[in-house]
Protein backbone atom coordinates (compact mmCIF):
# COMPACT_ATOMS: atom_id res chain seq x y z
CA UNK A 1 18.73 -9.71 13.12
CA UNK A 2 17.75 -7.74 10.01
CA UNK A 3 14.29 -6.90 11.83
CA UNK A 4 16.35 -5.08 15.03
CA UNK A 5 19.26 -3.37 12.35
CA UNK A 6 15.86 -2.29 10.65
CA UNK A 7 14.45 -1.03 13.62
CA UNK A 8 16.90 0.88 15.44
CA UNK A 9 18.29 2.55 11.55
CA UNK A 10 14.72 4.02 11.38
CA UNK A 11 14.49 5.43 15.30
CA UNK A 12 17.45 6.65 14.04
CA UNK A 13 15.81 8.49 11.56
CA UNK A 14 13.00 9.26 13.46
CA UNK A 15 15.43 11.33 16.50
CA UNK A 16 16.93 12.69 13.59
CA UNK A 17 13.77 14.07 12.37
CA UNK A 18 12.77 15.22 15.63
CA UNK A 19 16.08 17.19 15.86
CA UNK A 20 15.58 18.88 12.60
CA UNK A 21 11.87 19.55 13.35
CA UNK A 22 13.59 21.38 16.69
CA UNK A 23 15.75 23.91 14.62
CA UNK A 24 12.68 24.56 12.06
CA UNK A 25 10.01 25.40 14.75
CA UNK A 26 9.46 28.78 13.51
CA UNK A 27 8.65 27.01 9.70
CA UNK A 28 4.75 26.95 8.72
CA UNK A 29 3.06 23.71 9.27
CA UNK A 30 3.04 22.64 5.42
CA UNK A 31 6.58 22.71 5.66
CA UNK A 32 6.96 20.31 8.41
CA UNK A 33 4.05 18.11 6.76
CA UNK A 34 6.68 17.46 3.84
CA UNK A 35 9.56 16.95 5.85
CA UNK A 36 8.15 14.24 7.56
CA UNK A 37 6.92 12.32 4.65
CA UNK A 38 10.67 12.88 3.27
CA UNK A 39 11.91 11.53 6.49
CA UNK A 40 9.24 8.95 6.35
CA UNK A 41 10.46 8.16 2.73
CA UNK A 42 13.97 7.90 3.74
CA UNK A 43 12.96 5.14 6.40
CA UNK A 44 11.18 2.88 3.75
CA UNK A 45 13.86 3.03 1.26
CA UNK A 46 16.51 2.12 4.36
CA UNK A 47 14.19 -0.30 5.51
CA UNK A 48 13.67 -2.10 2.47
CA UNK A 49 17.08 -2.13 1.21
CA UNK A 50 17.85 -4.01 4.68
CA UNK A 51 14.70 -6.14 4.90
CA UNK A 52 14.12 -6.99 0.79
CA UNK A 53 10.85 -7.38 1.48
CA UNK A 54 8.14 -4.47 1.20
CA UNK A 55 5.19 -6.05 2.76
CA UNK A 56 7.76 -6.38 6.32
CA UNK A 57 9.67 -2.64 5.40
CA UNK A 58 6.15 -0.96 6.17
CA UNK A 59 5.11 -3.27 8.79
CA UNK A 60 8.39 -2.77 10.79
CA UNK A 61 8.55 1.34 9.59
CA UNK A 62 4.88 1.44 10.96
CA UNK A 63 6.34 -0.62 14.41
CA UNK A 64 9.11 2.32 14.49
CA UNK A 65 6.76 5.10 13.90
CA UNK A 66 4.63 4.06 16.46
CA UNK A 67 7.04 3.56 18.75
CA UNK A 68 8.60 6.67 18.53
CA UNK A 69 5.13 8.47 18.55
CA UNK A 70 4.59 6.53 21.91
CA UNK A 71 7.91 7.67 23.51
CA UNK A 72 8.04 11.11 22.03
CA UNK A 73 3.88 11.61 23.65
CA UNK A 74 4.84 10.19 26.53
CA UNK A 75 8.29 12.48 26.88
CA UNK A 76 5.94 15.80 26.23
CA UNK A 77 4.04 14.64 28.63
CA UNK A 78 6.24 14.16 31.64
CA UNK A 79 8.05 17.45 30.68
């Protein structure tokens, strides 16, 4: 159960990052490089304050990463 809480808190972050990468899309791309790894930051420290265990924080952050890369690809895509 930890593993799912883990998962759908950090897609949670992830649509949250997407939102605020929406309202900043006139910001220079250096900009948006550090947001992301704050966002990204933000995800391990939820993730491992859930899971107690590093080595399965960034396997499950890298599992949420990819899947919203995946959905948010395949949304562009279609649109």
């Amino acid at each position: 159960m930890k593993v799912y809480t883990t998962l759908l808190m950090q897609l949670i972050i992830w649509s949250g990052y997407t939102f605020i990468e929406w309202l900043s899309k006139y910001d220079q791309l250096h900009y948006k490089i550090l947001m992301f790894f704050v966002f990204f930051y933000i995800a391990i420290i939820l993730g491992n304050s859930i899971m107690k265990s590093v080595k399965k924080t960034f396997f499950i952050t890298s599992v949420s990463l990819t899947l919203y890369c995946s959905f948010h690809l395949t949304m562009s895509v279609l649109s």
